[in-house]
C-alpha atoms as a PDB file:
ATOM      1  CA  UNK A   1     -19.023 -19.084  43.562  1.00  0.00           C
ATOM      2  CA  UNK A   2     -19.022 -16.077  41.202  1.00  0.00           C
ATOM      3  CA  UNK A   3     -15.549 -14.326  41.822  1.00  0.00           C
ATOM      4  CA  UNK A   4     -14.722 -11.640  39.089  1.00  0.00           C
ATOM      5  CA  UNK A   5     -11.269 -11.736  41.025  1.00  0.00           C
ATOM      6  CA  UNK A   6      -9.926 -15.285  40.775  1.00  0.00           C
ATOM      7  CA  UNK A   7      -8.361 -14.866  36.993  1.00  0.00           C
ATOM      8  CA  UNK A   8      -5.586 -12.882  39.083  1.00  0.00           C
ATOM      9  CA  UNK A   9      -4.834 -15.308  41.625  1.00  0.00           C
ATOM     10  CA  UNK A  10      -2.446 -18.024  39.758  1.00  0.00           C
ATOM     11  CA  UNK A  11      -3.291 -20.633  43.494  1.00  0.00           C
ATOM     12  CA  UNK A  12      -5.261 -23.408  44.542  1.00  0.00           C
ATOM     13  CA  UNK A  13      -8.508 -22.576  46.837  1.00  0.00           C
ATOM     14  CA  UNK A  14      -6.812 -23.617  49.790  1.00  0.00           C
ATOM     15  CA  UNK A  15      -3.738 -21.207  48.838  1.00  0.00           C
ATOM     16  CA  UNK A  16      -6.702 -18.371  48.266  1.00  0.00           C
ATOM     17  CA  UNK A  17      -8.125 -19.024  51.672  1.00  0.00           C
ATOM     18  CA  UNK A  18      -4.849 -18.559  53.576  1.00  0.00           C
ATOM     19  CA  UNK A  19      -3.897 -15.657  51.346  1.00  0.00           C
ATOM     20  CA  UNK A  20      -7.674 -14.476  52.418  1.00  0.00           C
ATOM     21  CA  UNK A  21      -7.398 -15.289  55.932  1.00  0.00           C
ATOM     22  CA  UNK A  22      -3.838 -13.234  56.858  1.00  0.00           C
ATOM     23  CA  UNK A  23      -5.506 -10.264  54.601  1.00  0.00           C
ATOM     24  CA  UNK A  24      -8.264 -10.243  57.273  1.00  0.00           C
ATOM     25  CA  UNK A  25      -5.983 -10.752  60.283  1.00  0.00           C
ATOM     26  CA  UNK A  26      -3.713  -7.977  59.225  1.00  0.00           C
ATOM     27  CA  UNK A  27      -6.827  -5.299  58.591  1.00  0.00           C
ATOM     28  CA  UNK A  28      -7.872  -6.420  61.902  1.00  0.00           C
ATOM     29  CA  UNK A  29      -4.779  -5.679  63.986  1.00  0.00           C
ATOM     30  CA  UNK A  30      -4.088  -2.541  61.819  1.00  0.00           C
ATOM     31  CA  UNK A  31      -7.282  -0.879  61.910  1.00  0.00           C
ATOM     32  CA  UNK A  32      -8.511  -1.459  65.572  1.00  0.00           C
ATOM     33  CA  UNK A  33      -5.170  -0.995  67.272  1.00  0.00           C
ATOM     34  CA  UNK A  34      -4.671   2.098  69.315  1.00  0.00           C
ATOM     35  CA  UNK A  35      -8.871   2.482  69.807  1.00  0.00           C
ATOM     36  CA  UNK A  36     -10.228   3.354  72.881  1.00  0.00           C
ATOM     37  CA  UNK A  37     -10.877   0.686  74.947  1.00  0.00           C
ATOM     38  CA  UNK A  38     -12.580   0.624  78.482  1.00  0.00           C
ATOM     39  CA  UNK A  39     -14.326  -1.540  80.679  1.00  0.00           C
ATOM     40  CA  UNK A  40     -17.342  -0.211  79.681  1.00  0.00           C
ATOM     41  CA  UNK A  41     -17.332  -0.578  75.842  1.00  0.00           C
ATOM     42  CA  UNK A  42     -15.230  -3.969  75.395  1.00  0.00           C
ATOM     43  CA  UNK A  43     -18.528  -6.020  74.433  1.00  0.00           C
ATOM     44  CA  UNK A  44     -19.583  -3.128  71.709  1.00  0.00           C
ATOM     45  CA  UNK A  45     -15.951  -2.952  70.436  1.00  0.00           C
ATOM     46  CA  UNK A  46     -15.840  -6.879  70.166  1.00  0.00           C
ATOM     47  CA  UNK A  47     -18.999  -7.015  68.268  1.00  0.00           C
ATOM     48  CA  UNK A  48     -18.221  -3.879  66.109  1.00  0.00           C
ATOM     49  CA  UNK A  49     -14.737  -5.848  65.044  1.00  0.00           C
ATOM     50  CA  UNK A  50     -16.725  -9.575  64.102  1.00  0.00           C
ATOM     51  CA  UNK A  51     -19.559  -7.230  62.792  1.00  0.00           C
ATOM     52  CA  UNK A  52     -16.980  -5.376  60.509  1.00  0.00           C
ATOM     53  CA  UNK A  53     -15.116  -8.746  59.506  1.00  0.00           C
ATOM     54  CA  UNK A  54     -18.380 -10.257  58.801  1.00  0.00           C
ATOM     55  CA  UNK A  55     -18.840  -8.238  55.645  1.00  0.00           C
ATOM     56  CA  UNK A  56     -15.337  -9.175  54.269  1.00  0.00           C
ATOM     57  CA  UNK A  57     -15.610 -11.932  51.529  1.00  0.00           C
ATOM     58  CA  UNK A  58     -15.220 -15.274  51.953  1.00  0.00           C
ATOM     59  CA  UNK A  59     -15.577 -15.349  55.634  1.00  0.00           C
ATOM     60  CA  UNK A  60     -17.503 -18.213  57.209  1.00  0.00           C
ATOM     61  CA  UNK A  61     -17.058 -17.657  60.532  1.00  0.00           C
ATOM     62  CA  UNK A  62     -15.285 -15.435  63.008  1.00  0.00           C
ATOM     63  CA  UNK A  63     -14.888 -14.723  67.044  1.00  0.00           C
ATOM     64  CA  UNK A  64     -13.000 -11.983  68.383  1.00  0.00           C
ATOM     65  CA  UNK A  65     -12.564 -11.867  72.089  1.00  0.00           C
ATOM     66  CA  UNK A  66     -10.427  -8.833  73.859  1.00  0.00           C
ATOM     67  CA  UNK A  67      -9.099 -10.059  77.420  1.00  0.00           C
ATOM     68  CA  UNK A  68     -10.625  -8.271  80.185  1.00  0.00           C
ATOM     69  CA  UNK A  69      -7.788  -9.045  82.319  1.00  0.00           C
ATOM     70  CA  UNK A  70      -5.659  -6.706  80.410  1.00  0.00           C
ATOM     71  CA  UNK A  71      -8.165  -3.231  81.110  1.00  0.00           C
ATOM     72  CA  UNK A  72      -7.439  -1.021  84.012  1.00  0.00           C
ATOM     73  CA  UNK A  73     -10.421  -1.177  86.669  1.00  0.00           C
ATOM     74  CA  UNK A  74     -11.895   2.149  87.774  1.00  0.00           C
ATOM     75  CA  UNK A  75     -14.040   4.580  86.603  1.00  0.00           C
ATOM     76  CA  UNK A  76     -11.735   8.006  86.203  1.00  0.00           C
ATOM     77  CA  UNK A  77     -12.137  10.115  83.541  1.00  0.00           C
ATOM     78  CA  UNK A  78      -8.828   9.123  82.239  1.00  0.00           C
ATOM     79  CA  UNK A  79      -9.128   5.568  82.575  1.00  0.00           C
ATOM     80  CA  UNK A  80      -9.528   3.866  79.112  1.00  0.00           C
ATOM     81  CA  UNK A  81      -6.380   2.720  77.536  1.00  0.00           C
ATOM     82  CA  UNK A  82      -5.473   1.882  73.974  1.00  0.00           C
ATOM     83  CA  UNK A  83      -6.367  -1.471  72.159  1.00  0.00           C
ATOM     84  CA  UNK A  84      -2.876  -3.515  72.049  1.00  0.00           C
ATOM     85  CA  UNK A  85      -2.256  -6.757  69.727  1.00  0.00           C
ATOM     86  CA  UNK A  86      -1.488  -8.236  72.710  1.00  0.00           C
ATOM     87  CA  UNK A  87      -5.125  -8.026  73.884  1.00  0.00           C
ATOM     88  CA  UNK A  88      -7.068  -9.318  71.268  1.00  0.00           C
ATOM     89  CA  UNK A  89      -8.110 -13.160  70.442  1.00  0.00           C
ATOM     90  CA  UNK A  90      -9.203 -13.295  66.992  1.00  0.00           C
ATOM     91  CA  UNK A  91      -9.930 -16.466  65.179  1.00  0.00           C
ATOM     92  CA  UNK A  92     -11.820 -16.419  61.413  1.00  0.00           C
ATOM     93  CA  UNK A  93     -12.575 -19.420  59.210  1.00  0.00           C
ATOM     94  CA  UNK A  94     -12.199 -18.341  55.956  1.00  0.00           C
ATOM     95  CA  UNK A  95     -13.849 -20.788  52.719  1.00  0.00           C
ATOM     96  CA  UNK A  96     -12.983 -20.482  49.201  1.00  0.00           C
ATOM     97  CA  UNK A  97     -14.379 -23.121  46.719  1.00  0.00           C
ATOM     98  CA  UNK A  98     -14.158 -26.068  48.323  1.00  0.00           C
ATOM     99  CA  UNK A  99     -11.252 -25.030  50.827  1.00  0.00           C
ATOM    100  CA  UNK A 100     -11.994 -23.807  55.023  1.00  0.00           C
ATOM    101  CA  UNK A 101      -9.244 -22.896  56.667  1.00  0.00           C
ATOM    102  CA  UNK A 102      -8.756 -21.267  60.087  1.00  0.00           C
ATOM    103  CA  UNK A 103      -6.523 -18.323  61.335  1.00  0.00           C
ATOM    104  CA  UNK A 104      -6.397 -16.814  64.456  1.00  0.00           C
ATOM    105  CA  UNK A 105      -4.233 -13.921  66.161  1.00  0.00           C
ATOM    106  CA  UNK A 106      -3.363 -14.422  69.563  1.00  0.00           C
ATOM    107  CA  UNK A 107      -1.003 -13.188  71.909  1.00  0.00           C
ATOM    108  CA  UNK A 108       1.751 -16.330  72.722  1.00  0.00           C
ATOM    109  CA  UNK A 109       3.585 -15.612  75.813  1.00  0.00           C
ATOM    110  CA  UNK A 110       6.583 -17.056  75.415  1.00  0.00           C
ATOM    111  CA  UNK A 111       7.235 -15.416  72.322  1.00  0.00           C
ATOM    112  CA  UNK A 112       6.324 -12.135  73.918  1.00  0.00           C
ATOM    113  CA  UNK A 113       3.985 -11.316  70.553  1.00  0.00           C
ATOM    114  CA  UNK A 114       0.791 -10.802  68.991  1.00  0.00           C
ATOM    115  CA  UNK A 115       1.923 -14.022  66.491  1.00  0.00           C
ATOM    116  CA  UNK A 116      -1.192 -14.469  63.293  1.00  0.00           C
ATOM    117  CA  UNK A 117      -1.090 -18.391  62.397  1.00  0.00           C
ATOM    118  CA  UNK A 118      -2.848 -21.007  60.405  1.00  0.00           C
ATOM    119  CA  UNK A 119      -4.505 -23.160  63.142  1.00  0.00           C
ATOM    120  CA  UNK A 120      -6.395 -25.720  60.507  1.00  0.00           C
END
């Protein structure tokens, strides 16, 4: 791994990846919260969001999933709503040297919040 950034990380890999991993969480939630979101484009705005984390270094693997059961039904011109924390499932595995380690965002009910977390 050729990364012209490490000299200014004073960590071990695993301390990198986790450092990586909420990085990626937080430009998740901040960027896509408050898009449109409809019945009709929650598949394309899924893939767009893994598409655009793909791209981000160091990422091995990631799923984002937006719960259906939290869009309105019906087809009015006024409709769509705006993407929430509280909808989104988001887990990324994120490997530096010889370090994986997986995050995830996902709304926890009893705390009433979008909560970002090391899950291994």
């Amino acid at each position: 791994m050729n990364d012209l950034a490490a000299e200014f990380f004073k960590c071990t890999d695993r301390e990198r990846a986790i450092f990586e991993a909420g990085i990626k969480l937080g430009s998740i939630y901040h960027q896509y919260v408050g898009m449109p979101i409809s019945n009709a484009n929650v598949d394309s705005a899924e893939k767009a969001i893994m598409e655009g984390v793909k791209v981000q270094p160091f990422i091995s693997d990631v799923s984002v999933r937006i719960r259906h059961d939290s869009l309105k039904s019906g087809k009015e011109t006024y409709s769509y709503q705006s993407l929430s924390g509280e909808m989104m499932d988001v887990k990324i595995s994120v490997t530096y040297g010889d370090e994986t380690v997986t995050a995830r965002m996902s709304y926890i009910e009893k705390l009433n919040y979008p909560l970002m977390y090391l899950e291994d």
